[in-house]
N, C-alpha and C. Protein backbone atom coordinates (compact mmCIF):
# COMPACT_ATOMS: atom_id res chain seq x y z
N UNK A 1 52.87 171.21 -70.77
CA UNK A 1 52.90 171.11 -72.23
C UNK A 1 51.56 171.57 -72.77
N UNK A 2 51.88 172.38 -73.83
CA UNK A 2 50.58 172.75 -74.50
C UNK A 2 49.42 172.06 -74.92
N UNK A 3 48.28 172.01 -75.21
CA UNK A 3 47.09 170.91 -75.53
C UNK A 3 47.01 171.00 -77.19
N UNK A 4 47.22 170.15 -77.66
CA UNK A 4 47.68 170.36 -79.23
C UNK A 4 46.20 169.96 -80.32
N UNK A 5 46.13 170.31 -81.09
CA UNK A 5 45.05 170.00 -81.71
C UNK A 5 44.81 168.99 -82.45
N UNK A 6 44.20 168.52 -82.47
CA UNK A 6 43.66 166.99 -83.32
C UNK A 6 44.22 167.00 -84.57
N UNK A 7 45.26 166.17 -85.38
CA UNK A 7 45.84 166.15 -86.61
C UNK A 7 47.37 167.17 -86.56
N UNK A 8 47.47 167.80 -85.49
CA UNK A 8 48.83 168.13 -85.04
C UNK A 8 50.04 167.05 -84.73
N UNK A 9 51.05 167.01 -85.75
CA UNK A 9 52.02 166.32 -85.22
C UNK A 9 53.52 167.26 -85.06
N UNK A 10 53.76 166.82 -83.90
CA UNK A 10 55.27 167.39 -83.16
C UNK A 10 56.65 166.93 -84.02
N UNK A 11 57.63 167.94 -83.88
CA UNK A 11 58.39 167.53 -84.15
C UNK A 11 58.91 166.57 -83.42
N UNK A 12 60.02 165.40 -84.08
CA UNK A 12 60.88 164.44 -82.96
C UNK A 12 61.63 165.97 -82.41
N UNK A 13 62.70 165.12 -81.50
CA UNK A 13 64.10 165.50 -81.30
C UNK A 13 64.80 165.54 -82.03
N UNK A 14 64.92 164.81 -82.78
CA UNK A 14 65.57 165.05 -83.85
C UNK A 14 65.67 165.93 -84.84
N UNK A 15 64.47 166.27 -85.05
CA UNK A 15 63.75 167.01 -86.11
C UNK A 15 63.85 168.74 -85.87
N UNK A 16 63.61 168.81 -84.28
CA UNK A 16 63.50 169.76 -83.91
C UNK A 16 65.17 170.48 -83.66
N UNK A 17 65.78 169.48 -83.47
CA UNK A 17 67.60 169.85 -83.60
C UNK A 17 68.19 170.02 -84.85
N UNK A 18 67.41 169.62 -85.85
CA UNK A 18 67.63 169.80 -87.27
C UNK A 18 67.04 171.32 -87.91
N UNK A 19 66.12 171.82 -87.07
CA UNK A 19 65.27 173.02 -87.92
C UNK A 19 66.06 174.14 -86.86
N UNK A 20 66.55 173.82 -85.31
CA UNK A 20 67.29 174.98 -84.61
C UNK A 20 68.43 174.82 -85.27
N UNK A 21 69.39 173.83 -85.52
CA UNK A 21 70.50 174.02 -86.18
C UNK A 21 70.15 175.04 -87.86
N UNK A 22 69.34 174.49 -88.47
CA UNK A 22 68.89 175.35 -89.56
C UNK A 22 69.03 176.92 -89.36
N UNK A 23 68.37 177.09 -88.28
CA UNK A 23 68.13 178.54 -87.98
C UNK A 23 69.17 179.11 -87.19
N UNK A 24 70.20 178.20 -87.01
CA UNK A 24 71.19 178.99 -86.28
C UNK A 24 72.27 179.31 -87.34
N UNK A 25 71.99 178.68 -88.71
CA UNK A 25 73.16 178.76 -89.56
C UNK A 25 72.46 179.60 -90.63
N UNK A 26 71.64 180.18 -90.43
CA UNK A 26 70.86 181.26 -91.51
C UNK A 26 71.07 182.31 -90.82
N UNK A 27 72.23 183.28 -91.35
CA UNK A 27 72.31 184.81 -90.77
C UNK A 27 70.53 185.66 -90.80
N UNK A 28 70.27 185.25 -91.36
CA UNK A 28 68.91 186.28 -91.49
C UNK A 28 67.51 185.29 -90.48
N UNK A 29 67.57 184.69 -90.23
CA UNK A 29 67.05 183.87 -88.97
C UNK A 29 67.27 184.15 -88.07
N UNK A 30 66.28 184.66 -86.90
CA UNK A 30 67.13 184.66 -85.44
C UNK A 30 66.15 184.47 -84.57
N UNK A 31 66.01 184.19 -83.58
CA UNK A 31 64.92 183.92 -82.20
C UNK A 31 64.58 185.57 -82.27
N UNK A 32 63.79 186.04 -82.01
CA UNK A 32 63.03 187.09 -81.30
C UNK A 32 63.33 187.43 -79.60
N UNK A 33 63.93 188.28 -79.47
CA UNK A 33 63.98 188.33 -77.72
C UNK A 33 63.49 189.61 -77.68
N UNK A 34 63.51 189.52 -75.94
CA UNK A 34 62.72 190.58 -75.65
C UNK A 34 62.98 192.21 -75.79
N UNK A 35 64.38 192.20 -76.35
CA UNK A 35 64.77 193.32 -76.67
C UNK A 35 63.79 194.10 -78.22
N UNK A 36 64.20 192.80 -79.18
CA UNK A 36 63.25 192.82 -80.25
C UNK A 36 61.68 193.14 -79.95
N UNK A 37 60.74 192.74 -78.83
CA UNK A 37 59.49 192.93 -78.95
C UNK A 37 59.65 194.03 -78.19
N UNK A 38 60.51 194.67 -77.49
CA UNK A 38 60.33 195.93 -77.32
C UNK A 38 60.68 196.84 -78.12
N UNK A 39 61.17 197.04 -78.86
CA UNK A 39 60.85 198.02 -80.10
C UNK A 39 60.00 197.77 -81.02
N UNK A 40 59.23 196.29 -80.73
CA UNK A 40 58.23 196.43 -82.01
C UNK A 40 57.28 197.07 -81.40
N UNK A 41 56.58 197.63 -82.96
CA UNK A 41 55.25 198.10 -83.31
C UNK A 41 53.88 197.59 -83.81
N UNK A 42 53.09 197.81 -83.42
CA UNK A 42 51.80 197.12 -83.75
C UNK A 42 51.66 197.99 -85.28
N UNK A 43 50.98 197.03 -85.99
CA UNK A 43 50.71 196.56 -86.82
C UNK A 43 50.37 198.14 -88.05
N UNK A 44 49.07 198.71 -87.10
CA UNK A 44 48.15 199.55 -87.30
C UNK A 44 49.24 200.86 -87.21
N UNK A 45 50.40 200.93 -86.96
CA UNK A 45 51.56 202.44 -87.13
C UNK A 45 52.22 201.81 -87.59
N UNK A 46 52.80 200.89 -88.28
CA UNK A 46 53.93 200.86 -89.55
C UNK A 46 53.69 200.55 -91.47
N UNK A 47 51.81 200.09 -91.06
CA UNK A 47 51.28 199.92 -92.18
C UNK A 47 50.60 200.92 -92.94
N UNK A 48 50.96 201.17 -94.29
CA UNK A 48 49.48 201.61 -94.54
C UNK A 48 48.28 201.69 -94.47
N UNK A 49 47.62 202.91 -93.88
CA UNK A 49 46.22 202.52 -93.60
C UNK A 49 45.22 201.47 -94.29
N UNK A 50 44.93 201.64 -95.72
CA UNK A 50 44.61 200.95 -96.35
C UNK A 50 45.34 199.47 -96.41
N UNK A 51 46.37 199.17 -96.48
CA UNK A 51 46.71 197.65 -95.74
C UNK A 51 46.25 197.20 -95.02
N UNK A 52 46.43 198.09 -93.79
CA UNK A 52 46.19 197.60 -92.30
C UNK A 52 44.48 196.79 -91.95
N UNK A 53 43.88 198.23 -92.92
CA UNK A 53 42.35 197.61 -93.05
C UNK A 53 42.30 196.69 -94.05
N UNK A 54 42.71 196.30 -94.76
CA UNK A 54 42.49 195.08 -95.37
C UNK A 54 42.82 193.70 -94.71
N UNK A 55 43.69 193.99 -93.64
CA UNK A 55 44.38 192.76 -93.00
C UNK A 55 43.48 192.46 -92.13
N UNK A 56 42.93 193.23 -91.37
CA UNK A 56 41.87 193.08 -90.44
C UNK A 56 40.48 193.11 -90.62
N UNK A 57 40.34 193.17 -92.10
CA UNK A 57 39.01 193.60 -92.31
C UNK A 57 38.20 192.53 -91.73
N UNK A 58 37.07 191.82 -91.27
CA UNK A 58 36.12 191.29 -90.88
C UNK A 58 35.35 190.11 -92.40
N UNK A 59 35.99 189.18 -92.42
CA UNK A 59 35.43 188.32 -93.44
C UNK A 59 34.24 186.78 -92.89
N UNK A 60 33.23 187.04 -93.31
CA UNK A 60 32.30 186.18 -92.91
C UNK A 60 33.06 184.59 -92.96
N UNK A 61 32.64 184.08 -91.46
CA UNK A 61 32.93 182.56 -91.57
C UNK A 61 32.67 181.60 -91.67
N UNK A 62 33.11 180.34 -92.27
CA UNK A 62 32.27 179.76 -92.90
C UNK A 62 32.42 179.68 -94.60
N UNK A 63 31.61 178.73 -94.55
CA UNK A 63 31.67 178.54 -96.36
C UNK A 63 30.29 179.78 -96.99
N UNK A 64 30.46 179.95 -98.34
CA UNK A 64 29.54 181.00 -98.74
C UNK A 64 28.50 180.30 -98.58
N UNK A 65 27.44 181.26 -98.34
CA UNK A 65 26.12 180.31 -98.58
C UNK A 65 25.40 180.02 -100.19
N UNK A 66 25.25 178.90 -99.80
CA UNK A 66 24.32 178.14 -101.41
C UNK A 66 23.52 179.16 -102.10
N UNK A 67 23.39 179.29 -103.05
CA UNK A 67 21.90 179.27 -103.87
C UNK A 67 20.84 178.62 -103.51
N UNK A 68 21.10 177.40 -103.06
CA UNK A 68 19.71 176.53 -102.41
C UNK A 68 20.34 176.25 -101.85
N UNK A 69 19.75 176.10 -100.65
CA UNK A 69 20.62 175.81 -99.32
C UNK A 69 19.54 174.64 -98.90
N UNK A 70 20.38 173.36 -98.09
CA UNK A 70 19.60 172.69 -97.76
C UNK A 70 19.24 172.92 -96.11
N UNK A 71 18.16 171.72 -96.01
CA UNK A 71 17.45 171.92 -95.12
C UNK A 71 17.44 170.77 -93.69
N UNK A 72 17.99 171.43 -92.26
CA UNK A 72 18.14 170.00 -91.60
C UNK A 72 16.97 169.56 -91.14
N UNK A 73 17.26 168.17 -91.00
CA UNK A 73 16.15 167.22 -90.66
C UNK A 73 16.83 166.03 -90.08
N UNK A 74 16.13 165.16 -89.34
CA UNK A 74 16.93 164.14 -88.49
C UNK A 74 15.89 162.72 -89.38
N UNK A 75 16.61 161.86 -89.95
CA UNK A 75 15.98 160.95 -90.38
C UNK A 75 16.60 159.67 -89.99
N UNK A 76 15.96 158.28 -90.10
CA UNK A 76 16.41 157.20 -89.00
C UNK A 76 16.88 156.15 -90.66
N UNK A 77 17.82 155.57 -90.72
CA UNK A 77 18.27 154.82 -91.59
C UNK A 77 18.47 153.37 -91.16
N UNK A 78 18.59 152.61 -91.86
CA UNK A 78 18.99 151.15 -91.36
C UNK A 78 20.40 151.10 -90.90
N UNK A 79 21.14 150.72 -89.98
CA UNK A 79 22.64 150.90 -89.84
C UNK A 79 23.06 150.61 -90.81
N UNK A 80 23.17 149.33 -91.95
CA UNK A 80 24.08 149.00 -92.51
C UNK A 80 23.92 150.04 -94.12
N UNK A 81 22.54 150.52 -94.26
CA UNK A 81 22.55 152.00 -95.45
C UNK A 81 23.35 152.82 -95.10
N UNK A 82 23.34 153.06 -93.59
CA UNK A 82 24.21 154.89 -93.38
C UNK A 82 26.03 154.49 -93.82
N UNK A 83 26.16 152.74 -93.11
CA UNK A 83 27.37 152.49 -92.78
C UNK A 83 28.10 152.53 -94.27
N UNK A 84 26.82 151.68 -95.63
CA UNK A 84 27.73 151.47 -96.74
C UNK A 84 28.10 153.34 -97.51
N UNK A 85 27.02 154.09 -97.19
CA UNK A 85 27.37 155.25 -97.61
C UNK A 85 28.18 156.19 -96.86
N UNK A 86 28.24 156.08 -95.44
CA UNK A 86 29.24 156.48 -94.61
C UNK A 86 31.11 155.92 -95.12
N UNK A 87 30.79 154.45 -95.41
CA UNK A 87 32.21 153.83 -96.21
C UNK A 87 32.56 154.68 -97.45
N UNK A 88 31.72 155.51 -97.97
CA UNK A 88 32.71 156.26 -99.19
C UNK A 88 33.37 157.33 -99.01
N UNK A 89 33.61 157.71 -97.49
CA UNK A 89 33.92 158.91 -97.30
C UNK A 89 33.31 160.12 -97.42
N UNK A 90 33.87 160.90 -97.41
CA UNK A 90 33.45 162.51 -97.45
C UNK A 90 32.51 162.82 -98.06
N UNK A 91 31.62 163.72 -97.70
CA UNK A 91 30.58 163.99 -98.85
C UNK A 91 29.54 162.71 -99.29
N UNK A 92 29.22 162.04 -98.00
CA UNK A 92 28.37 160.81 -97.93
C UNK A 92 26.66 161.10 -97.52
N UNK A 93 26.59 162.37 -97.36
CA UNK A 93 25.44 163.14 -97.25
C UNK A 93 24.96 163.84 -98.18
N UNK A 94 25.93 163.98 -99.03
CA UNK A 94 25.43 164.44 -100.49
C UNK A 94 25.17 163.45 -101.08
N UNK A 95 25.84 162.34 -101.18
CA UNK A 95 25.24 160.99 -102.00
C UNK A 95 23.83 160.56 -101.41
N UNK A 96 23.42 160.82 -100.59
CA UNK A 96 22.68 160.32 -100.09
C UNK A 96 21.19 161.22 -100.64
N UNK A 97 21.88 162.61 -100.20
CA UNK A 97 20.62 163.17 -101.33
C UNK A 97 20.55 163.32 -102.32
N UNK A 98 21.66 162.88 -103.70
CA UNK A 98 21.68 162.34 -105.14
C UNK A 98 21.04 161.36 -105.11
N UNK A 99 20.96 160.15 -104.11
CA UNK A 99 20.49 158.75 -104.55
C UNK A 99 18.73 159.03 -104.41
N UNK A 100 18.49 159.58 -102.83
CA UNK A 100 17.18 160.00 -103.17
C UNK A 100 16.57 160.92 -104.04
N UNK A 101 17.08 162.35 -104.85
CA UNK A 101 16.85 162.43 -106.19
C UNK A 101 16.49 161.95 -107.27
N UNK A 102 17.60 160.89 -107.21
CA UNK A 102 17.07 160.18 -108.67
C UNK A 102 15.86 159.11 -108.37
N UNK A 103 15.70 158.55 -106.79
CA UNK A 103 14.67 157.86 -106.39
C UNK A 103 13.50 158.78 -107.00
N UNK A 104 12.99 160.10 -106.61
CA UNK A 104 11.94 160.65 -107.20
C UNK A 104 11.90 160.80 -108.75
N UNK A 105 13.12 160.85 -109.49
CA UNK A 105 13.37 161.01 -110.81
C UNK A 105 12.72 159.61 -111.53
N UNK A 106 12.94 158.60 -110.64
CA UNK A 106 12.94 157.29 -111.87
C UNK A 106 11.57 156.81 -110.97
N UNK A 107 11.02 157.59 -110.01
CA UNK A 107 9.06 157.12 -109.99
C UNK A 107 8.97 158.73 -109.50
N UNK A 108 8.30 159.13 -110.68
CA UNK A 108 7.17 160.69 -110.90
C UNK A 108 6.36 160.35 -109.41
N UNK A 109 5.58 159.34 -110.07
CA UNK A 109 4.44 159.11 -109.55
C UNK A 109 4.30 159.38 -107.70
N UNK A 110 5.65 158.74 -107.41
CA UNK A 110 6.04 158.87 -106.10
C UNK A 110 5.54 160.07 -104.74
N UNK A 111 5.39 161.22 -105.46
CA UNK A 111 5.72 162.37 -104.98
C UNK A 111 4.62 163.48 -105.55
């Protein structure tokens, strides 16, 4: 059996007898056999050139990069600070550098 990826869920039996029956009662549905992948064609001779390169074009991965991009650093917290800001979920590293923000905001002097 295949090694499935984290947040992958399988169909039941059930489920899965429900979506082959589906597809067996849709004339325009059909399994692929090997007759079928032998007459197919790759991609790059049935498309327009200009398609073809757009489909494949090479897009950077990843999120865009910032305007200001931050900067890593390893800093040591009290467990129960990381834990209550870790408890809000997502994006608990951004709160974290909003809260110290406004820490320099509300003492100048600080810094």
């Amino acid at each position: 059996m295949p090694k499935l990826k984290v947040g992958h869920i399988s169909p039941t039996h059930e489920e899965d007898a429900a979506i082959n029956a589906g597809m067996a009662a849709d004339p325009d549905s059909r399994e692929l056999d090997a007759a079928w992948f032998a007459k197919a064609k790759p991609a790059s001779e049935v498309l327009p050139p200009d398609m073809y390169a757009a489909l494949v074009a090479q897009r950077p991965r990843g999120r865009p990069k910032a305007d200001e991009t931050k900067v890593f650093t390893a800093i040591r917290l009290d467990a129960d600070l990381l834990e209550a800001f870790k408890s809000t979920g997502k994006g608990w590293q951004t709160r974290i550098n909003a809260a110290l923000r406004q820490y320099l905001k509300d003492h100048p002097t600080a810094h």
